[in-house]
PDB file of N, CA and C in Angstrom:
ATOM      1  N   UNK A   1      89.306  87.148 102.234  1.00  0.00           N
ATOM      2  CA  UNK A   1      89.849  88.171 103.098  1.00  0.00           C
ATOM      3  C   UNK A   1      88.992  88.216 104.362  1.00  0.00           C
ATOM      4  N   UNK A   2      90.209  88.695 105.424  1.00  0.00           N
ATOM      5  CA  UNK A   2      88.633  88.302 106.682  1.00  0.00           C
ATOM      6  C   UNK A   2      87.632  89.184 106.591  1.00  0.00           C
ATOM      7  N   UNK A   3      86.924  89.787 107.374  1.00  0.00           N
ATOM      8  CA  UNK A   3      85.757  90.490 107.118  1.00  0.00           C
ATOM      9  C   UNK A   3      86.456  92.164 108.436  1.00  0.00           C
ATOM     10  N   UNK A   4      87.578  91.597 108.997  1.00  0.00           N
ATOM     11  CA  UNK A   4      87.831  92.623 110.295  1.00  0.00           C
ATOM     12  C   UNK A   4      89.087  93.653 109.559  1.00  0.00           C
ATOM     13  N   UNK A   5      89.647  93.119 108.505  1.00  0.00           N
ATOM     14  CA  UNK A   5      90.467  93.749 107.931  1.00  0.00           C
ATOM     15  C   UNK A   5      90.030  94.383 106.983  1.00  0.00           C
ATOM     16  N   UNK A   6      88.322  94.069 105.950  1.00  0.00           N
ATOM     17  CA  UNK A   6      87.717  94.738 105.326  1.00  0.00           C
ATOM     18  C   UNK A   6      87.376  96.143 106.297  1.00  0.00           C
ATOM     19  N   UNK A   7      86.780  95.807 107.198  1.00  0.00           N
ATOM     20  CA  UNK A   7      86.479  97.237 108.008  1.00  0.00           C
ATOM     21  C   UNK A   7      87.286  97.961 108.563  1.00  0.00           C
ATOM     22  N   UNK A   8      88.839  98.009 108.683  1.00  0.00           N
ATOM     23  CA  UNK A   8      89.102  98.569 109.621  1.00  0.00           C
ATOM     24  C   UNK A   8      89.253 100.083 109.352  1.00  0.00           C
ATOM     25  N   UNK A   9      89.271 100.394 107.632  1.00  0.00           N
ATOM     26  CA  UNK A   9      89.535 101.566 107.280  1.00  0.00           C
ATOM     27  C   UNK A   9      87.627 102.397 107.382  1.00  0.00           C
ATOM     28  N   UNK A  10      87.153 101.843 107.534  1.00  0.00           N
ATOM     29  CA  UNK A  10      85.389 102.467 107.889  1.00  0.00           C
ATOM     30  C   UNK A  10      85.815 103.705 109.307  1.00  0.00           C
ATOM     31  N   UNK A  11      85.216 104.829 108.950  1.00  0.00           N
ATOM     32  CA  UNK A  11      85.107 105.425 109.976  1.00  0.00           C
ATOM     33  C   UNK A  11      84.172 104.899 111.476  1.00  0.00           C
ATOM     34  N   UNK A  12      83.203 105.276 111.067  1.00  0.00           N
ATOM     35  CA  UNK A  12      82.435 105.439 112.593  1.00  0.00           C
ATOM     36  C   UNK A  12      81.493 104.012 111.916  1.00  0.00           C
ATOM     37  N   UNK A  13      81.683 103.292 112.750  1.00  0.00           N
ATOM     38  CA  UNK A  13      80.570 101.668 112.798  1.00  0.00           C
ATOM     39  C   UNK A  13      80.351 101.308 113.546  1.00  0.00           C
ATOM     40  N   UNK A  14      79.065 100.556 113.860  1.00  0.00           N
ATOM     41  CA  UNK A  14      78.402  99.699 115.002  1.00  0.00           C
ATOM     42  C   UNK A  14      78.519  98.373 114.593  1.00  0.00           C
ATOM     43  N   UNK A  15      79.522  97.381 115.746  1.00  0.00           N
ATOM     44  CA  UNK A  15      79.116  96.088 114.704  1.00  0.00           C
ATOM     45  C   UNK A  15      78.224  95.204 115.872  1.00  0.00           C
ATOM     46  N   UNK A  16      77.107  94.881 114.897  1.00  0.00           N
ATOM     47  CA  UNK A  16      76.046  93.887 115.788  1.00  0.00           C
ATOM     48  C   UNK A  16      76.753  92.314 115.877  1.00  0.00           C
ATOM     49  N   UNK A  17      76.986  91.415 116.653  1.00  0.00           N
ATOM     50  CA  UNK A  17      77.452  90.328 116.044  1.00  0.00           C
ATOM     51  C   UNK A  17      77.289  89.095 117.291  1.00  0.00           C
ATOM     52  N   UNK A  18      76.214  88.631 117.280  1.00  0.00           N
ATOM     53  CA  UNK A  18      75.075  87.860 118.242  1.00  0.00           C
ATOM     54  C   UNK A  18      75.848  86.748 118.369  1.00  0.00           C
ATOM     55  N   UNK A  19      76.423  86.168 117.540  1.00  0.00           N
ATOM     56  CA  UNK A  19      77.151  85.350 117.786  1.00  0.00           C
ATOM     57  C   UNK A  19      78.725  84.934 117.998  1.00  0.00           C
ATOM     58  N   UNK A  20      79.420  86.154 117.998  1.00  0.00           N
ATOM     59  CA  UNK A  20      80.527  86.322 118.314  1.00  0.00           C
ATOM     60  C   UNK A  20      81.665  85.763 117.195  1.00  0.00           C
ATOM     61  N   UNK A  21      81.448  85.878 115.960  1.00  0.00           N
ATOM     62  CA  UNK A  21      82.467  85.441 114.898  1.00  0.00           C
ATOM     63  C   UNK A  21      83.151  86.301 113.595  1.00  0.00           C
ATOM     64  N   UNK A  22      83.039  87.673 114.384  1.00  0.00           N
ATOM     65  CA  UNK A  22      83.869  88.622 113.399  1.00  0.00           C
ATOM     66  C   UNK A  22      85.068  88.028 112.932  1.00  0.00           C
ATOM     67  N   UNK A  23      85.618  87.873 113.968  1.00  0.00           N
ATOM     68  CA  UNK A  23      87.032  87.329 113.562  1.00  0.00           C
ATOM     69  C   UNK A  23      87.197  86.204 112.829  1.00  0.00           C
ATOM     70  N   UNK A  24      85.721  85.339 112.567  1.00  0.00           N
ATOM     71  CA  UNK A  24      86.423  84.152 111.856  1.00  0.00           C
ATOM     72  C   UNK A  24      85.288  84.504 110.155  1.00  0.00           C
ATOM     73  N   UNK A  25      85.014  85.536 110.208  1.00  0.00           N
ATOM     74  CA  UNK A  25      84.463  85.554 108.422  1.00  0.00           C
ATOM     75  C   UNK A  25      85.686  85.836 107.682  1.00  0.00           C
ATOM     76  N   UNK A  26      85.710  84.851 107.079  1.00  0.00           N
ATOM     77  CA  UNK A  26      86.347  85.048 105.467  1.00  0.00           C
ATOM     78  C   UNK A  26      85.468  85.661 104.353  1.00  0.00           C
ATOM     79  N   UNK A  27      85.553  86.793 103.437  1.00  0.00           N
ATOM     80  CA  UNK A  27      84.461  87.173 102.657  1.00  0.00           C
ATOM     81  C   UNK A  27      85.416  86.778 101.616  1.00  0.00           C
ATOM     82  N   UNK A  28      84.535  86.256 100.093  1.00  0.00           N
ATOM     83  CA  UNK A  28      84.953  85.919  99.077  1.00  0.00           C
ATOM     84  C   UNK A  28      84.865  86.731  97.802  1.00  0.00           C
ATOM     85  N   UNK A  29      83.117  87.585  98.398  1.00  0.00           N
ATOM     86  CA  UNK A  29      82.591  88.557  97.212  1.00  0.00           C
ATOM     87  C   UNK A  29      82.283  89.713  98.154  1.00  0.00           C
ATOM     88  N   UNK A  30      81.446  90.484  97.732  1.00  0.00           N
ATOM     89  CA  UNK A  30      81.082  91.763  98.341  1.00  0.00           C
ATOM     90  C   UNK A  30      80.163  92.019  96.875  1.00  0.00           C
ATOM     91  N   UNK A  31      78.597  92.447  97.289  1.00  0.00           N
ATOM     92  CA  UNK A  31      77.944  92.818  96.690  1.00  0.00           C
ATOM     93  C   UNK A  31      77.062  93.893  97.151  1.00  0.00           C
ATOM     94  N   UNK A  32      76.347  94.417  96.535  1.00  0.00           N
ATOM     95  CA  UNK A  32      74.790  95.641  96.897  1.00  0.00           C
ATOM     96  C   UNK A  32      73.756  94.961  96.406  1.00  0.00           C
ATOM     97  N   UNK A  33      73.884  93.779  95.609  1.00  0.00           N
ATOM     98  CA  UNK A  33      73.245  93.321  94.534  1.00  0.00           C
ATOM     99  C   UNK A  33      72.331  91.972  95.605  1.00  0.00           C
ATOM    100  N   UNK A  34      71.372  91.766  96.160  1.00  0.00           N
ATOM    101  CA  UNK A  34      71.259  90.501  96.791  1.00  0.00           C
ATOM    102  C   UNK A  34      70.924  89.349  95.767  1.00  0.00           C
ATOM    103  N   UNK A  35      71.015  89.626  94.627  1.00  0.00           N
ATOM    104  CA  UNK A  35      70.680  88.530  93.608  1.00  0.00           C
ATOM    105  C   UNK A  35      72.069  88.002  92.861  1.00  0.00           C
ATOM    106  N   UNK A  36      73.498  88.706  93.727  1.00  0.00           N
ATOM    107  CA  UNK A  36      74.297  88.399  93.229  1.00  0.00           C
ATOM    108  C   UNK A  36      75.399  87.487  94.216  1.00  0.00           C
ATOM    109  N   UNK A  37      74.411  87.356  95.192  1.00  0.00           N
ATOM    110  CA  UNK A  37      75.378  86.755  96.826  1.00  0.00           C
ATOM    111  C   UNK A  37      75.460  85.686  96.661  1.00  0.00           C
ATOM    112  N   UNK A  38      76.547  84.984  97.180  1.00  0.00           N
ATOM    113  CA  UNK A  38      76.650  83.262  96.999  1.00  0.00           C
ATOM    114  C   UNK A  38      77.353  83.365  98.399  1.00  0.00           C
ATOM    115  N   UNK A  39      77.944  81.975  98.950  1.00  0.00           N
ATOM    116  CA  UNK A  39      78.275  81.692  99.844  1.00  0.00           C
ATOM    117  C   UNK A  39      79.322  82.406 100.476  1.00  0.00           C
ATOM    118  N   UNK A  40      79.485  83.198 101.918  1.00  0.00           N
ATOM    119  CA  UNK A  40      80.953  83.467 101.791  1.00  0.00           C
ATOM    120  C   UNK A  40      81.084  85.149 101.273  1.00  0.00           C
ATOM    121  N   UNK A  41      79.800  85.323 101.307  1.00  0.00           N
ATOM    122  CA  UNK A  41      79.564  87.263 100.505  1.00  0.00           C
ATOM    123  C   UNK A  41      79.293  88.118 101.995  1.00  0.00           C
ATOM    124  N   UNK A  42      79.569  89.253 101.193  1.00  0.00           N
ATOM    125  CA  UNK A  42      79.174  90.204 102.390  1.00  0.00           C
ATOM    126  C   UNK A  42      78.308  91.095 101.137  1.00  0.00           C
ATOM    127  N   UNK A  43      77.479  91.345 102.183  1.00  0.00           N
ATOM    128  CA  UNK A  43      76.163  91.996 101.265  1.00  0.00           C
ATOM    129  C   UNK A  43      75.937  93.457 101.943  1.00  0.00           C
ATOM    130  N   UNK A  44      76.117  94.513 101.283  1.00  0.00           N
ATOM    131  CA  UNK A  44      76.101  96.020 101.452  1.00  0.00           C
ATOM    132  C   UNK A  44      74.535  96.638 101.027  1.00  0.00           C
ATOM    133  N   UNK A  45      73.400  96.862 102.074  1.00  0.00           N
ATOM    134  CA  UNK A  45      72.169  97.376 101.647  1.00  0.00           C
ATOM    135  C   UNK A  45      72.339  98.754 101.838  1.00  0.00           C
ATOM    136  N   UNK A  46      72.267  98.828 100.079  1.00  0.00           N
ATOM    137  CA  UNK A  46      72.444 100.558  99.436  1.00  0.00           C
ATOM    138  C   UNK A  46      70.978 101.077  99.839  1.00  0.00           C
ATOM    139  N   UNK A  47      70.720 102.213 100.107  1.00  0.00           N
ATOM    140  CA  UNK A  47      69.333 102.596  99.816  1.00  0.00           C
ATOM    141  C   UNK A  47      69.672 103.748  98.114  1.00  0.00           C
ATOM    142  N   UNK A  48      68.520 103.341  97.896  1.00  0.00           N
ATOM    143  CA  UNK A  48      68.936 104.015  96.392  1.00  0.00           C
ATOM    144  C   UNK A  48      67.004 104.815  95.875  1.00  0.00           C
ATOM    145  N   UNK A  49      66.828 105.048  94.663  1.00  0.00           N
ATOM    146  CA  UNK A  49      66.019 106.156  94.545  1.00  0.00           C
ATOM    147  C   UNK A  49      65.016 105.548  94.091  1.00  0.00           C
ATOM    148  N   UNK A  50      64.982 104.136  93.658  1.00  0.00           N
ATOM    149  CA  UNK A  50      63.993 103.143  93.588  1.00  0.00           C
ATOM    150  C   UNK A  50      63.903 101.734  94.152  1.00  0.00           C
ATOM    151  N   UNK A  51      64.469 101.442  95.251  1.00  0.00           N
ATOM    152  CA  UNK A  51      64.615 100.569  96.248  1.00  0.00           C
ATOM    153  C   UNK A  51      65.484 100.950  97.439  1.00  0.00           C
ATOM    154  N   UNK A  52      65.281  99.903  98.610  1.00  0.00           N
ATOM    155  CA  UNK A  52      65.970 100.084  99.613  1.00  0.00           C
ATOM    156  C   UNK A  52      66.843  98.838  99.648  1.00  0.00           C
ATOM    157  N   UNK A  53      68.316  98.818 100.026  1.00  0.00           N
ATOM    158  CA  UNK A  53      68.983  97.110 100.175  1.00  0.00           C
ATOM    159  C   UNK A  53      68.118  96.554 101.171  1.00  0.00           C
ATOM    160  N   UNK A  54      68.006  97.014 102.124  1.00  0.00           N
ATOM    161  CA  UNK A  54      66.956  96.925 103.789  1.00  0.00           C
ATOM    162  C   UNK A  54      66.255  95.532 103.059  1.00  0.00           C
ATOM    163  N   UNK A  55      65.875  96.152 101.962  1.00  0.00           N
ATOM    164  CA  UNK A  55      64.317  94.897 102.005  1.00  0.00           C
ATOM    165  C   UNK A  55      64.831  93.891 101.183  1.00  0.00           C
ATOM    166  N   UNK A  56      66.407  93.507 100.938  1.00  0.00           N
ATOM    167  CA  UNK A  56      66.316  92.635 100.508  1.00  0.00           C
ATOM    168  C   UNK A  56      67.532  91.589 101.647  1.00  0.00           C
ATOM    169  N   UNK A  57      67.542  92.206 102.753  1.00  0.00           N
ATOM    170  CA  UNK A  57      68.702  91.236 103.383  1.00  0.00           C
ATOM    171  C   UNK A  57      68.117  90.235 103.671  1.00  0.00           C
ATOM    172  N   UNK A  58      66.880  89.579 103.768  1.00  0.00           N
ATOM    173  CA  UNK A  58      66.488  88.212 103.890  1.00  0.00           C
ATOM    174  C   UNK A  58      67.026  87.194 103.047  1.00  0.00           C
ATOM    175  N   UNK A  59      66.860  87.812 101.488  1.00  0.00           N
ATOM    176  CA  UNK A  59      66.831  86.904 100.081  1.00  0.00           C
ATOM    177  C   UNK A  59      68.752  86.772 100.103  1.00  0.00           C
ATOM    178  N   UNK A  60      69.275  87.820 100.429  1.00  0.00           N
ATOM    179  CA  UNK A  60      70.729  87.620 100.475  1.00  0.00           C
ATOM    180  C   UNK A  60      71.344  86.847 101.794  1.00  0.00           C
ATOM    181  N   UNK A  61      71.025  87.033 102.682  1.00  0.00           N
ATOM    182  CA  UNK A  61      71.001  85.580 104.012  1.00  0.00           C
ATOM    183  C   UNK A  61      70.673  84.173 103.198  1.00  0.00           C
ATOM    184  N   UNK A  62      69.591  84.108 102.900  1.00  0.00           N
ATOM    185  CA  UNK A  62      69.325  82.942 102.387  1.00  0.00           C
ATOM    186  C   UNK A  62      70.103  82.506 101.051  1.00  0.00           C
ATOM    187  N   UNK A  63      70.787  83.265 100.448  1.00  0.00           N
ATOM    188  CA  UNK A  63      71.544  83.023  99.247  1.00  0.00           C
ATOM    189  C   UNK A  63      72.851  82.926  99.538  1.00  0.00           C
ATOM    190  N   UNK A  64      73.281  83.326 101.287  1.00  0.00           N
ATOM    191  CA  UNK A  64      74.805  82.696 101.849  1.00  0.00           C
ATOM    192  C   UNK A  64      75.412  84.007 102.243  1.00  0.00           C
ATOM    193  N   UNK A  65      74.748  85.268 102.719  1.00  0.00           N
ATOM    194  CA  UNK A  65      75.768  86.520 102.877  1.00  0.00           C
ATOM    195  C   UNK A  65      75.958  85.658 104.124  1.00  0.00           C
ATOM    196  N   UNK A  66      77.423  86.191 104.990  1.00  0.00           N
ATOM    197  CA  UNK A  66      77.816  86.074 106.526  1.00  0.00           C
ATOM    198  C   UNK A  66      78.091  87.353 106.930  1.00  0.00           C
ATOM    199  N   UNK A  67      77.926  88.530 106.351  1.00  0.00           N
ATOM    200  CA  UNK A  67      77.435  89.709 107.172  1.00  0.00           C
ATOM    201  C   UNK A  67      77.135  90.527 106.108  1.00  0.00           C
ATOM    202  N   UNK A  68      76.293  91.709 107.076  1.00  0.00           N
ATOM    203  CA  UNK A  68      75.741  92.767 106.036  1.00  0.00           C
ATOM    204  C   UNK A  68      76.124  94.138 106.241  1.00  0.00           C
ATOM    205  N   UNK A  69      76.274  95.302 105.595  1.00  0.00           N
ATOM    206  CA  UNK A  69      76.434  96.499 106.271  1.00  0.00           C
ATOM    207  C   UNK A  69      75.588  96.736 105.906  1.00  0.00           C
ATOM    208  N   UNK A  70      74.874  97.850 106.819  1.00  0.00           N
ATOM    209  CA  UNK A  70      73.227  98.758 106.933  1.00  0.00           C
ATOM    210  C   UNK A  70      73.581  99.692 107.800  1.00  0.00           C
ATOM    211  N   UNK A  71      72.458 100.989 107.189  1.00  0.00           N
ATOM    212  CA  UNK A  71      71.770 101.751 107.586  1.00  0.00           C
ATOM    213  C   UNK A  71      71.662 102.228 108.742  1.00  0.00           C
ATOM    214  N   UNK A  72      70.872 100.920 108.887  1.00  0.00           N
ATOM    215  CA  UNK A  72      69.991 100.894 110.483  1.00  0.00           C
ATOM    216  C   UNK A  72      70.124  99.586 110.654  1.00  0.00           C
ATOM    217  N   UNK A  73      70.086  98.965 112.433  1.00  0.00           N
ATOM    218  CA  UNK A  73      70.356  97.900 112.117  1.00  0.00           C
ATOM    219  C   UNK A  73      68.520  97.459 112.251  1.00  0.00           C
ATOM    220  N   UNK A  74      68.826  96.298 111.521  1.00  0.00           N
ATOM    221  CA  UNK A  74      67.609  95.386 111.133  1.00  0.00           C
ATOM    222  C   UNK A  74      67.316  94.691 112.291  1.00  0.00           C
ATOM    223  N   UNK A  75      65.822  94.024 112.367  1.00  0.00           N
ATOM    224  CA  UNK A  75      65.481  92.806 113.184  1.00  0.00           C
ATOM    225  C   UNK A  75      65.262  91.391 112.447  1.00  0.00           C
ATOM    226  N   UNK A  76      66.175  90.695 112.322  1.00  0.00           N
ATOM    227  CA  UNK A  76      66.176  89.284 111.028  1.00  0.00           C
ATOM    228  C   UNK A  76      66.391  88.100 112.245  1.00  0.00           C
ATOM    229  N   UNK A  77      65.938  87.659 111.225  1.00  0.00           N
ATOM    230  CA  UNK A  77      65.289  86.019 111.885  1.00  0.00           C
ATOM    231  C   UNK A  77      66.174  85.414 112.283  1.00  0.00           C
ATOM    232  N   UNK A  78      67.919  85.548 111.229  1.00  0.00           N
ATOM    233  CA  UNK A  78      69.059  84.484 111.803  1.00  0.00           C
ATOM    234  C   UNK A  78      69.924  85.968 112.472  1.00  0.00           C
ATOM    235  N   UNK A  79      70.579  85.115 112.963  1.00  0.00           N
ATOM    236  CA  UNK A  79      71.704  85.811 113.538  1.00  0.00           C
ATOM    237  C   UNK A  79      72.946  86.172 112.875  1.00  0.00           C
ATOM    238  N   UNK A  80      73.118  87.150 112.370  1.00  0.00           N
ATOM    239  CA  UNK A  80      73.932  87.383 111.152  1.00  0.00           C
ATOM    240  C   UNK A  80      74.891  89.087 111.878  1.00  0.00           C
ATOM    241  N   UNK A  81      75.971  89.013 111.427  1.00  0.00           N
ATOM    242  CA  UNK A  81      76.850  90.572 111.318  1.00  0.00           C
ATOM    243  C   UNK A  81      76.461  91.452 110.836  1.00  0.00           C
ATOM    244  N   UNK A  82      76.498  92.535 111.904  1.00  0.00           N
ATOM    245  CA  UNK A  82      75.545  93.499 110.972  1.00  0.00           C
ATOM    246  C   UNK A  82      76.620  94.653 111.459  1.00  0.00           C
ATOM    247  N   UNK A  83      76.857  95.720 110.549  1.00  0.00           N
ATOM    248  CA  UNK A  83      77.805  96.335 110.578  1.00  0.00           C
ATOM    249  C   UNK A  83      77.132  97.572 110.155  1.00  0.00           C
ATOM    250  N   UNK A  84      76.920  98.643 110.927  1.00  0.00           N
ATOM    251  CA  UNK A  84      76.039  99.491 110.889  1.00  0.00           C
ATOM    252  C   UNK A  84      77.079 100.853 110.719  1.00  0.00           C
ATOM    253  N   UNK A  85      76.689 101.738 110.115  1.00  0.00           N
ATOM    254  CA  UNK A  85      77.255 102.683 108.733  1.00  0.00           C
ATOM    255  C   UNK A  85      76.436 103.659 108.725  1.00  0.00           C
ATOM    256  N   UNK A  86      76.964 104.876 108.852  1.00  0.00           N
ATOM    257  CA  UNK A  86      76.265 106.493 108.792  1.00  0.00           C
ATOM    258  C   UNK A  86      76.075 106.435 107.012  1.00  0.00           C
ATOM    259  N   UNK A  87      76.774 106.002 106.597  1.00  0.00           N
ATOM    260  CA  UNK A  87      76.606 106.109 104.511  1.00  0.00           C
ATOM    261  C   UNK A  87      77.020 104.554 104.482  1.00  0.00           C
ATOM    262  N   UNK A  88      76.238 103.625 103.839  1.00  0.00           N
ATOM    263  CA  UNK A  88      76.112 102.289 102.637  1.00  0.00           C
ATOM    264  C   UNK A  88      77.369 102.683 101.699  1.00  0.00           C
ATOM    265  N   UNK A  89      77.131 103.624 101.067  1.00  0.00           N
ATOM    266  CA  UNK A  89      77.501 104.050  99.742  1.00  0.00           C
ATOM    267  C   UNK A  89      79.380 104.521  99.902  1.00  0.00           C
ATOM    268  N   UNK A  90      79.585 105.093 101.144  1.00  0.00           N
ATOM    269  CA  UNK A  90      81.137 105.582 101.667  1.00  0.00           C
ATOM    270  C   UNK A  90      81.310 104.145 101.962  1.00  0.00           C
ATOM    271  N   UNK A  91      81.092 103.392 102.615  1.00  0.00           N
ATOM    272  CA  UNK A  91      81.522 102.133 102.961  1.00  0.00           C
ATOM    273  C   UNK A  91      81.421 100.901 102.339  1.00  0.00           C
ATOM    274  N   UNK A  92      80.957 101.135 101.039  1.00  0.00           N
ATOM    275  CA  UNK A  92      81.677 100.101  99.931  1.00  0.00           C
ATOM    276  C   UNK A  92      82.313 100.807  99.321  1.00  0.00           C
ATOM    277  N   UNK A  93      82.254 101.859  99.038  1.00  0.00           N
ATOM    278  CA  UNK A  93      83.534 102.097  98.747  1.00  0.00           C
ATOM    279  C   UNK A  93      85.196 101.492  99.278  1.00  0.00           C
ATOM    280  N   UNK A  94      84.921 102.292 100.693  1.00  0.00           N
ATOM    281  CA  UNK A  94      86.437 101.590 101.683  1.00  0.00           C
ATOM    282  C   UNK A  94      86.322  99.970 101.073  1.00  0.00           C
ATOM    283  N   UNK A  95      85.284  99.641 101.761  1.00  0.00           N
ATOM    284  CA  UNK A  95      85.057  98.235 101.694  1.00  0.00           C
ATOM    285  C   UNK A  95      85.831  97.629  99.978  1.00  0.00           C
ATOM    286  N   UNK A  96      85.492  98.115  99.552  1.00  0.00           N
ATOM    287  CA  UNK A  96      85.703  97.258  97.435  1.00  0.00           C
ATOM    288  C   UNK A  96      87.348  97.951  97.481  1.00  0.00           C
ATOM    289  N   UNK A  97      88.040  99.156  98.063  1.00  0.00           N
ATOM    290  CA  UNK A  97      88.807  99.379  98.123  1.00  0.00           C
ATOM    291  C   UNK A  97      89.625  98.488  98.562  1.00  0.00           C
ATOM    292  N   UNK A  98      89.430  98.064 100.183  1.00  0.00           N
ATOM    293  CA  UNK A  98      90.486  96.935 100.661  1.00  0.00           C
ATOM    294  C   UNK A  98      90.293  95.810 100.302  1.00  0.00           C
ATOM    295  N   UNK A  99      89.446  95.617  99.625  1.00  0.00           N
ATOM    296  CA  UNK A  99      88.823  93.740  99.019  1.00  0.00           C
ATOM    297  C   UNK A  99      89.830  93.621  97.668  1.00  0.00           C
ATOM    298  N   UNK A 100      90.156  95.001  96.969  1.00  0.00           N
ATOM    299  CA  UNK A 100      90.527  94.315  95.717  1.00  0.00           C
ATOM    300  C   UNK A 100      92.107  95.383  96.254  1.00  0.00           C
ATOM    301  N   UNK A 101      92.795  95.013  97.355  1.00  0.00           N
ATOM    302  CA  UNK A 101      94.028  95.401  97.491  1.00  0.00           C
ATOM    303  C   UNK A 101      93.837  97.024  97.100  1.00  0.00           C
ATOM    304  N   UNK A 102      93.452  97.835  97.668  1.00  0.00           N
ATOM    305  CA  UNK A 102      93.943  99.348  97.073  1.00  0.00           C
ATOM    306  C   UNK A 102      94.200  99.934  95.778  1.00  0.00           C
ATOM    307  N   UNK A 103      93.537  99.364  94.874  1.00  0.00           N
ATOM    308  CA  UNK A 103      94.317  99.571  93.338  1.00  0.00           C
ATOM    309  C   UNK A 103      94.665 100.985  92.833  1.00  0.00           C
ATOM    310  N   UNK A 104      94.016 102.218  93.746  1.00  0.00           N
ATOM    311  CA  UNK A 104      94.302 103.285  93.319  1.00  0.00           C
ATOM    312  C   UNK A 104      95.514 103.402  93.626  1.00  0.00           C
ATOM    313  N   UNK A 105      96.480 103.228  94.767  1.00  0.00           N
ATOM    314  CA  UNK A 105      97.728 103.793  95.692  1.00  0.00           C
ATOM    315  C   UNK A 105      98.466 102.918  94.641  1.00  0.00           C
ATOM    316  N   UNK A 106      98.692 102.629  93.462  1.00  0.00           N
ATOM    317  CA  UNK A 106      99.151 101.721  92.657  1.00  0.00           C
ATOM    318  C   UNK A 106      99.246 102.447  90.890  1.00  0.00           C
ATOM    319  N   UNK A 107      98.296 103.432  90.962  1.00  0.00           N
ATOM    320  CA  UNK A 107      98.163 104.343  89.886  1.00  0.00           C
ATOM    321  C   UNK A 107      98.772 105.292  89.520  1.00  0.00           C
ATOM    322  N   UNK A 108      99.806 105.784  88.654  1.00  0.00           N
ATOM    323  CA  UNK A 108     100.503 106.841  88.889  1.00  0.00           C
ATOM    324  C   UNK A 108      99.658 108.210  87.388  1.00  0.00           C
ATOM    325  N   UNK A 109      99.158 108.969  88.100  1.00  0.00           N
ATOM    326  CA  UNK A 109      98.527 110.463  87.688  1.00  0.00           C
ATOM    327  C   UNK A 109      99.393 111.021  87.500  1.00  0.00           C
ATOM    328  N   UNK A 110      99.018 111.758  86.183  1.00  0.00           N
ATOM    329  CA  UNK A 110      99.841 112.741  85.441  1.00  0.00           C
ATOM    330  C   UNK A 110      98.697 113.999  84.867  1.00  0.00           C
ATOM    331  N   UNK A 111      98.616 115.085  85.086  1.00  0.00           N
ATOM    332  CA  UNK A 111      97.473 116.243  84.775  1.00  0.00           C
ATOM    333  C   UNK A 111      98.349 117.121  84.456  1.00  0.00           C
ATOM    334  N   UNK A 112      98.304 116.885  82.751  1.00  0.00           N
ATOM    335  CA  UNK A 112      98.573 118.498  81.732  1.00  0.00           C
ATOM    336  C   UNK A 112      97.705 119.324  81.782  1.00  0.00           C
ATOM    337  N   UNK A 113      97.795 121.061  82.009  1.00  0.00           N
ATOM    338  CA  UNK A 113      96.628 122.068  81.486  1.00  0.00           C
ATOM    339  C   UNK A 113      97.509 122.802  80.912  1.00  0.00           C
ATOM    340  N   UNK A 114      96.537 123.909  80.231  1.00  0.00           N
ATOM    341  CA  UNK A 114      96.856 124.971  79.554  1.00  0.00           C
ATOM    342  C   UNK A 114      97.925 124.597  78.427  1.00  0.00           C
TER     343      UNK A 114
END
């Protein structure tokens, strides 16, 4: 899926992109995980309550992300997409939302009480 149609449902974003190729990422995976990136990933640095993603976008560059969403944006060695996000955590959401087609708008809810 490209990477411009993953974002378009993101509210408010900054996209860094040094080299001018939003339009041509294809993403294959989408992770938080940088030990789970392979070629062709987009890698989401969560900050969480015993790590930061921040410190691992090197190891996920080098393991094949072609862009990242963050925080803040970073200063990294390659020139990579950086897609900068008031919440990590709201924007994989959207993000895993449009990657795996919307699966909720597909669900039909039913709530008995009393």
């Amino acid at each position: 899926m490209k990477l411009e149609a993953l974002i378009q449902n993101l509210g408010s974003v900054k996209i860094y992109d040094p080299s001018h190729v939003i339009s041509k990422i294809d993403i294959e995976h989408i992770s938080a995980d940088s030990r789970d990136i392979g070629e062709a990933s987009l890698f989401i640095a969560v900050v969480g309550h015993a790590t930061d993603g921040h410190q691992h976008l090197s190891a996920a560059i080098q393991r094949g992300a072609k862009a990242c969403v963050v925080q803040q944006r970073q200063s990294l060695p390659e020139p990579i997409v950086q897609l900068e996000v008031p919440d990590a955590r709201e924007a994989m959401a959207a993000i895993a939302s449009a990657f795996y087609g919307h699966p909720s708008k597909q669900v039909c809810l039913v709530g008995i009480t009393g």
